[in-house]
C-alpha atoms as a PDB file:
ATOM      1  CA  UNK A   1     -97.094  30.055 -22.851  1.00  0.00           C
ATOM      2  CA  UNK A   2     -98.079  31.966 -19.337  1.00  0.00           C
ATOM      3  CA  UNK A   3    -100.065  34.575 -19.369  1.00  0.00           C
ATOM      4  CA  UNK A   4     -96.980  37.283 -18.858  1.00  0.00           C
ATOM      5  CA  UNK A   5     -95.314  36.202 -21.633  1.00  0.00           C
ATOM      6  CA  UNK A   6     -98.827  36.322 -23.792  1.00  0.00           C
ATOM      7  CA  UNK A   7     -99.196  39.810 -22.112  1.00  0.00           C
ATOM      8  CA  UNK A   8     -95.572  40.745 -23.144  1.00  0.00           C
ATOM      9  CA  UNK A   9     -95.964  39.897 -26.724  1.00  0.00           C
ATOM     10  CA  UNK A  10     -99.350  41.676 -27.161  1.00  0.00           C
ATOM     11  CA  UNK A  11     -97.849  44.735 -24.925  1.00  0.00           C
ATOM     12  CA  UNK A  12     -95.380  44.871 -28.184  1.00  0.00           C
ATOM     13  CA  UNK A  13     -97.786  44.767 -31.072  1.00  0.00           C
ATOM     14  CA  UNK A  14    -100.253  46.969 -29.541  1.00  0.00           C
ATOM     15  CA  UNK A  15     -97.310  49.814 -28.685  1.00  0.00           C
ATOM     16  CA  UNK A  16     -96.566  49.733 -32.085  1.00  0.00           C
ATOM     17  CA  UNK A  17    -100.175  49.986 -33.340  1.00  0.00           C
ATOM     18  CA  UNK A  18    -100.286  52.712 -30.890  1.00  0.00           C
ATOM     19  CA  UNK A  19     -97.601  54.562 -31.904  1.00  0.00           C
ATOM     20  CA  UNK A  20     -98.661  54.186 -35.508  1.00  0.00           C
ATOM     21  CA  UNK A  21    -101.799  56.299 -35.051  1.00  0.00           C
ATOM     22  CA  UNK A  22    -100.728  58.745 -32.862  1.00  0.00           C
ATOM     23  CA  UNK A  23     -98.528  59.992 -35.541  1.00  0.00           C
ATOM     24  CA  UNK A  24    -101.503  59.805 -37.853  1.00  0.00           C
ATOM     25  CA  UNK A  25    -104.471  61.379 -35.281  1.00  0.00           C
ATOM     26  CA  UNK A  26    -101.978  63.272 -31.948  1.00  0.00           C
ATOM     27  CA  UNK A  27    -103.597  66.389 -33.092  1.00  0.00           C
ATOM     28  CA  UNK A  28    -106.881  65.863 -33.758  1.00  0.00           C
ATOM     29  CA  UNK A  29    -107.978  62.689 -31.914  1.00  0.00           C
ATOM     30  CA  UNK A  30    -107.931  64.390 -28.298  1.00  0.00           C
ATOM     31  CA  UNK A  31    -110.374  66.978 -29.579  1.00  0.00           C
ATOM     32  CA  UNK A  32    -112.731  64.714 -31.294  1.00  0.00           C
ATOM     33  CA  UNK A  33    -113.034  62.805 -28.088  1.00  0.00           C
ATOM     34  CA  UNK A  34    -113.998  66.773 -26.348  1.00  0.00           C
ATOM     35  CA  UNK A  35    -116.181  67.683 -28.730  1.00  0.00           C
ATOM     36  CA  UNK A  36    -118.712  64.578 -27.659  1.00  0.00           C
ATOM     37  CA  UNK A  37    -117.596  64.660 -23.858  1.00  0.00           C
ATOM     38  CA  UNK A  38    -118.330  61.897 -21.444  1.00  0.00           C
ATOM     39  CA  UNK A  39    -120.695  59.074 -22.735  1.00  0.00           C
ATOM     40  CA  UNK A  40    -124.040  59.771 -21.937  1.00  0.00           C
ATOM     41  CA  UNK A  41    -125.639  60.913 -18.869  1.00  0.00           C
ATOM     42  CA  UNK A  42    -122.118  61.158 -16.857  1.00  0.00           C
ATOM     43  CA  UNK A  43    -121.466  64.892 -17.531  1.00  0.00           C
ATOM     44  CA  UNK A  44    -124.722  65.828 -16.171  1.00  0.00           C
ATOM     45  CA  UNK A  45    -123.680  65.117 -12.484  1.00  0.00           C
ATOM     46  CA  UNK A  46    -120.398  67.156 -12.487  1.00  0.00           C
ATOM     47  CA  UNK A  47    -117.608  65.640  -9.834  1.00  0.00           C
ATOM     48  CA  UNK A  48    -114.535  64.846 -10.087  1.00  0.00           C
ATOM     49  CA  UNK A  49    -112.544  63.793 -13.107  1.00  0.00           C
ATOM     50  CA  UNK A  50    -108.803  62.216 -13.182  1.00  0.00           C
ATOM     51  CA  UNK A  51    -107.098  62.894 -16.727  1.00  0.00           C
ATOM     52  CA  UNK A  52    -103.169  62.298 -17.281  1.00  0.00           C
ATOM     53  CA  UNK A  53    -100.882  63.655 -18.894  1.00  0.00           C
ATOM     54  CA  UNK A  54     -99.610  61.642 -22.541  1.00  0.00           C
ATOM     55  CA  UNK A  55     -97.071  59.048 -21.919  1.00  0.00           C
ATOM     56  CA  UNK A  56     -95.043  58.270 -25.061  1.00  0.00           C
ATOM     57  CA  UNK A  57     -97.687  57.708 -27.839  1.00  0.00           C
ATOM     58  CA  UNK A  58    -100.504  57.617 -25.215  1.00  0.00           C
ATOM     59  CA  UNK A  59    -103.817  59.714 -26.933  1.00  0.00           C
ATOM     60  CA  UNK A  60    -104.319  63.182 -25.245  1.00  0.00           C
ATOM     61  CA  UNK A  61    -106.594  63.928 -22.384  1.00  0.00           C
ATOM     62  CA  UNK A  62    -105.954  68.000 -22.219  1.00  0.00           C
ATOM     63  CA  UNK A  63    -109.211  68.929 -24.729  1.00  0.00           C
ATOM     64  CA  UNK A  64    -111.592  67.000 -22.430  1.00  0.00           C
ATOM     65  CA  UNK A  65    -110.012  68.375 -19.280  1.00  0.00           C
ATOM     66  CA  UNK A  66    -110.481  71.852 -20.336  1.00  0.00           C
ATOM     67  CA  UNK A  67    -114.261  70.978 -21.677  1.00  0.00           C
ATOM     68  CA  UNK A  68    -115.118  69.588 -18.080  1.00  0.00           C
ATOM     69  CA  UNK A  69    -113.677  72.334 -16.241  1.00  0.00           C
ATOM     70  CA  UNK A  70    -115.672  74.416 -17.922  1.00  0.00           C
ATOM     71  CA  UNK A  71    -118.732  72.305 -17.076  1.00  0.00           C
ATOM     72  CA  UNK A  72    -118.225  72.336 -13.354  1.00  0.00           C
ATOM     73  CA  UNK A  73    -115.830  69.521 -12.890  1.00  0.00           C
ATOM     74  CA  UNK A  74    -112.991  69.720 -10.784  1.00  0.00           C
ATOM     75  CA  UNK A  75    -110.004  68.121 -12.480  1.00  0.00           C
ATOM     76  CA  UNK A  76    -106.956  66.063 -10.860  1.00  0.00           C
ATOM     77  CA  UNK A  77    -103.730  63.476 -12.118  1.00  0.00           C
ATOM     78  CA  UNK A  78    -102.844  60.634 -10.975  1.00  0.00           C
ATOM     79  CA  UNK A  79     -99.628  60.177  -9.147  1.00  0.00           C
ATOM     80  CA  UNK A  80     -97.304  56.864  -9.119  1.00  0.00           C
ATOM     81  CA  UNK A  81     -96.431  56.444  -5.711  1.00  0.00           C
ATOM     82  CA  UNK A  82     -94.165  53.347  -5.069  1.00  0.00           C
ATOM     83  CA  UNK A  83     -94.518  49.929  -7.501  1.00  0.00           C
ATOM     84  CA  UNK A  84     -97.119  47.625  -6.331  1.00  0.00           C
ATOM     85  CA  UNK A  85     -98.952  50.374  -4.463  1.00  0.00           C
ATOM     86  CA  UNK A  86    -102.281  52.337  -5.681  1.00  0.00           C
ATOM     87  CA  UNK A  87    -102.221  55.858  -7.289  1.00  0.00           C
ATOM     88  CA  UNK A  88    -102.767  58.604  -5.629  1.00  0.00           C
ATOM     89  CA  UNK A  89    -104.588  62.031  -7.059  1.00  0.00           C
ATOM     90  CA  UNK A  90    -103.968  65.436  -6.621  1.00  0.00           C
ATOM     91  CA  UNK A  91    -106.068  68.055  -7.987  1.00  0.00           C
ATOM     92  CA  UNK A  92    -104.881  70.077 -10.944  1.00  0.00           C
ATOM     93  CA  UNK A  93    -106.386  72.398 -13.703  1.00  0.00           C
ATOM     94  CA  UNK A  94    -104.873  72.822 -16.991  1.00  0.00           C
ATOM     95  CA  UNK A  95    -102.382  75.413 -16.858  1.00  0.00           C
ATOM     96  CA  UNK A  96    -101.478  75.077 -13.620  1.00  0.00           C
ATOM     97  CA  UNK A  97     -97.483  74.389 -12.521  1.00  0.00           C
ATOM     98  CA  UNK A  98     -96.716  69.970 -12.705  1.00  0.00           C
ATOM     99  CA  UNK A  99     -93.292  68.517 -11.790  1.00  0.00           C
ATOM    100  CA  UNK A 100     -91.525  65.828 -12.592  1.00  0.00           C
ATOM    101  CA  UNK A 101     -92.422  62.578 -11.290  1.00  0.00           C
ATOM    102  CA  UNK A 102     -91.995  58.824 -12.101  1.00  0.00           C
ATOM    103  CA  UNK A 103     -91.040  58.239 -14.821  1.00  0.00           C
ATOM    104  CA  UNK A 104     -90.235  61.383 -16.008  1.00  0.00           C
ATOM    105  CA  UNK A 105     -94.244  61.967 -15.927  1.00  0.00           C
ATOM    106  CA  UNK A 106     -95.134  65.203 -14.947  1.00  0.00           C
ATOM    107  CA  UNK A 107     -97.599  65.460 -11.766  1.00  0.00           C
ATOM    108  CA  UNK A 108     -99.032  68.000 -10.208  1.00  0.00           C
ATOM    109  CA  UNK A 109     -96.804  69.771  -7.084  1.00  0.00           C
ATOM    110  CA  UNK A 110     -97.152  68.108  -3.698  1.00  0.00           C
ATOM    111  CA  UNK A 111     -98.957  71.041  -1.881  1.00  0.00           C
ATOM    112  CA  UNK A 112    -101.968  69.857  -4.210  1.00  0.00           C
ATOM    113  CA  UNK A 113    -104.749  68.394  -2.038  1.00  0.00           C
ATOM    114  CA  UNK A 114    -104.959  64.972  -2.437  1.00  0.00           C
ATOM    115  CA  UNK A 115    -108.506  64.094  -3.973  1.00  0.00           C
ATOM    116  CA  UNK A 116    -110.846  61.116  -4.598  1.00  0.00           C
ATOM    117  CA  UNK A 117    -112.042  60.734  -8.282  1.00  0.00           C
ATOM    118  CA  UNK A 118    -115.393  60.196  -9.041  1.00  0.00           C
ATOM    119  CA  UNK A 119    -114.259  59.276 -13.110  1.00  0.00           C
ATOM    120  CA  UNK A 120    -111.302  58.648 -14.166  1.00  0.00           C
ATOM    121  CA  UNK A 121    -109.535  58.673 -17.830  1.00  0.00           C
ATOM    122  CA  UNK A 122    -107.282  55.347 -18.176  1.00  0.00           C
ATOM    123  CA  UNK A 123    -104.830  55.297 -20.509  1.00  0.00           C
ATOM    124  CA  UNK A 124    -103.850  52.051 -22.117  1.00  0.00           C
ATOM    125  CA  UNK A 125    -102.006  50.037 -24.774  1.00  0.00           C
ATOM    126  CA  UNK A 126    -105.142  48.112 -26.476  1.00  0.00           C
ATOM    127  CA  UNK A 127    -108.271  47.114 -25.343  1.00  0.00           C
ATOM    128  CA  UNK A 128    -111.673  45.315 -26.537  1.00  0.00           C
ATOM    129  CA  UNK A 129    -115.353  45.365 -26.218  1.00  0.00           C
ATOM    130  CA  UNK A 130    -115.668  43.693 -22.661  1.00  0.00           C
ATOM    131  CA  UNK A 131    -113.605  46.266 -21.052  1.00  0.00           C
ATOM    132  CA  UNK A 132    -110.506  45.146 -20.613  1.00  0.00           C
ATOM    133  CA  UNK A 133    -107.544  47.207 -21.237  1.00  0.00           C
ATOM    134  CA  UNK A 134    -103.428  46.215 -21.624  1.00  0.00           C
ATOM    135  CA  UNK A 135    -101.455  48.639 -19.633  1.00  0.00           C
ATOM    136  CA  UNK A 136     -97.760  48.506 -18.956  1.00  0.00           C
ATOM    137  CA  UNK A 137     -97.811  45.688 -16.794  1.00  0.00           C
ATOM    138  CA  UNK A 138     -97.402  47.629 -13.555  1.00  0.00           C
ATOM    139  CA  UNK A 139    -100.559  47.016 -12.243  1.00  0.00           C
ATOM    140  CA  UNK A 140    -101.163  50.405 -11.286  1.00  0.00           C
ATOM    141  CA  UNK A 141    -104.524  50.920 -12.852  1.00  0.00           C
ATOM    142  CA  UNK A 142    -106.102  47.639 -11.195  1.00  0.00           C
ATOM    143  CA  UNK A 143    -105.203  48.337  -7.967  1.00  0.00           C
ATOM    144  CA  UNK A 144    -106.529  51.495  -8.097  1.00  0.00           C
ATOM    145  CA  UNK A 145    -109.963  50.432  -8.856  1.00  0.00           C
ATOM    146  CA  UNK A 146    -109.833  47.930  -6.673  1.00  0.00           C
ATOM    147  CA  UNK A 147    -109.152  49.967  -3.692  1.00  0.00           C
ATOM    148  CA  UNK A 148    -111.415  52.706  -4.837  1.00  0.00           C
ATOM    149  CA  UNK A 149    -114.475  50.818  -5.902  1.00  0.00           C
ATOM    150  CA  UNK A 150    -114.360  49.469  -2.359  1.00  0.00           C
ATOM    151  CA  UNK A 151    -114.602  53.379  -1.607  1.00  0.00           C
ATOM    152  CA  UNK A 152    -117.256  54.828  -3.638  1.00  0.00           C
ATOM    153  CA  UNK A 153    -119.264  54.214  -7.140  1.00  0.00           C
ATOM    154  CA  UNK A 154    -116.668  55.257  -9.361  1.00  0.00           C
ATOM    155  CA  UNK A 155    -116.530  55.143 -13.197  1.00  0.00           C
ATOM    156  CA  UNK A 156    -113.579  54.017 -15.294  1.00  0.00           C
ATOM    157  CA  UNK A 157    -113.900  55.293 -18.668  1.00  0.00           C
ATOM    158  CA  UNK A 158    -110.812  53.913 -21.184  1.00  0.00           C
ATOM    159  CA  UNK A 159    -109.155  56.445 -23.536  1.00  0.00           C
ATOM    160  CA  UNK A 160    -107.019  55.528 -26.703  1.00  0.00           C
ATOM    161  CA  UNK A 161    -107.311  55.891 -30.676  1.00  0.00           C
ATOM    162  CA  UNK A 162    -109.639  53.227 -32.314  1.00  0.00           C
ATOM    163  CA  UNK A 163    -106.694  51.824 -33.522  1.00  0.00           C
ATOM    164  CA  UNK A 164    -105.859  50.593 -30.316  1.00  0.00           C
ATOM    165  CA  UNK A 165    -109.324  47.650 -30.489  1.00  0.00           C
ATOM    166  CA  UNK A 166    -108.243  44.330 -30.497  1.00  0.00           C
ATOM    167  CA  UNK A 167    -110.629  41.065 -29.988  1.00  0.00           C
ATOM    168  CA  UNK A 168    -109.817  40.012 -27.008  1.00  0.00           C
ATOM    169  CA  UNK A 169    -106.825  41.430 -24.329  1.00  0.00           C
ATOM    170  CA  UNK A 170    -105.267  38.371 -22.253  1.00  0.00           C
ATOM    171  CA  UNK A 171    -106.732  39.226 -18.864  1.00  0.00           C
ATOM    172  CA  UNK A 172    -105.548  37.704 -15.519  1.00  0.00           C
ATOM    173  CA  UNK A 173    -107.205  37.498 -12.345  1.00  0.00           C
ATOM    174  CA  UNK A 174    -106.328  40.892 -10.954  1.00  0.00           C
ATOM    175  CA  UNK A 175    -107.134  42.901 -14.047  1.00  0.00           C
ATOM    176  CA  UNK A 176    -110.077  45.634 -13.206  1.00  0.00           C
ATOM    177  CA  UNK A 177    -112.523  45.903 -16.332  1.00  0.00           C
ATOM    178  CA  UNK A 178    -113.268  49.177 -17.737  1.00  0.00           C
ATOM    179  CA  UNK A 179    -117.211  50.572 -17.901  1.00  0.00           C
ATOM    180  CA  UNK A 180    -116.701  52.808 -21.307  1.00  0.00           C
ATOM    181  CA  UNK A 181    -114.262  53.478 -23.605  1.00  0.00           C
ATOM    182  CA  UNK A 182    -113.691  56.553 -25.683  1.00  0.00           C
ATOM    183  CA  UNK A 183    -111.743  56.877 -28.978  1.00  0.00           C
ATOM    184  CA  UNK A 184    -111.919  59.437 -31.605  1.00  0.00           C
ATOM    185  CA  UNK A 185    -114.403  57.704 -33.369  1.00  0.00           C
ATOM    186  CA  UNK A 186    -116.535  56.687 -30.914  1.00  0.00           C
ATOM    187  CA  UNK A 187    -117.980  55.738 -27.271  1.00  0.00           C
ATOM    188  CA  UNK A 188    -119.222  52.895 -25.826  1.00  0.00           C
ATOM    189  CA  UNK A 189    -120.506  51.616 -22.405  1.00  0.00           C
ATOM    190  CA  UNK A 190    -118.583  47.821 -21.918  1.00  0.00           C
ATOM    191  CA  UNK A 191    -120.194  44.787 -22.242  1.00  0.00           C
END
């Protein structure tokens, strides 16, 4: 079996463990992942921070938004903007007006300035202790690091419900590893 069709079949089990505990944690897990903020030492240099909004089941980043803004960050979203292509950011505070945009996804509007995230929250299927993550097969994460960490030091920090650990995620040679990941339960800095 190739690693797509591995991919595929994990992509399946994990949106179903997914969806099985956001129905169990959507309200609470969001705010337990706020009330401890970044992992150590990164909210003590505010910057920049890149939430997004939920996608289906995807785990609330809202709660930690408004806890950084209030610590000096300055917040953006990301923004699909063709397949194959890196995402762009535009800033945006909670509360402010968002549009629809891929997907259905709502972004921020296009007069936003376009900014360069210093951190950003990465939504995902599963992941594991290394740092690897299973998105939705786009590819529009690991791009995005890519070009970025070329850039500037930037930190990737993984958000999702504990539920969401597996062993090991089938990695290929374009997928960009993760430095933390933050559930409701707990943080930790990839190995």
């Amino acid at each position: 079996m190739d690693i797509a069709e591995v991919k595929r079949k994990a992509r399946t089990a994990a949106s179903k463990r997914r969806a099985e505990a956001h129905e169990l944690l959507k309200d609470t897990a969001g705010l337990a992942m706020a009330e401890r903020g970044l992992p150590a030492g990164l909210s003590d240099r505010p910057g920049i921070v890149s939430g997004f909004i939920p996608y289906k089941s995807e785990i609330t980043t809202m709660p930690m938004l408004n806890r950084l803004r209030q610590h000096g960050w300055q917040t953006c979203l990301p923004i699909v903007v063709a397949a194959e292509e890196p995402l762009i950011f535009r800033a945006w505070a909670p509360g402010e007006p968002l549009v629809p945009g891929v997907w259905d996804i709502p972004i921020p509007l296009a007069t936003a300035p376009e900014v360069m995230p210093d951190v950003l929250l990465v939504p995902m299927l599963a992941f594991d202790r290394k740092g690897y993550r299973l998105g939705y097969g786009g590819g529009f994460y690991d791009r995005t690091l890519e070009k970025l960490r070329t850039l500037k030091p930037v930190v990737a920090i993984g958000v999702a419900y504990h539920a969401q650990l597996v062993d090991e995620v089938p990695t290929g040679l374009h997928d960009a590893p993760l430095d933390y990941v933050m559930t409701e339960q707990e943080s930790f800095a990839c190995a």
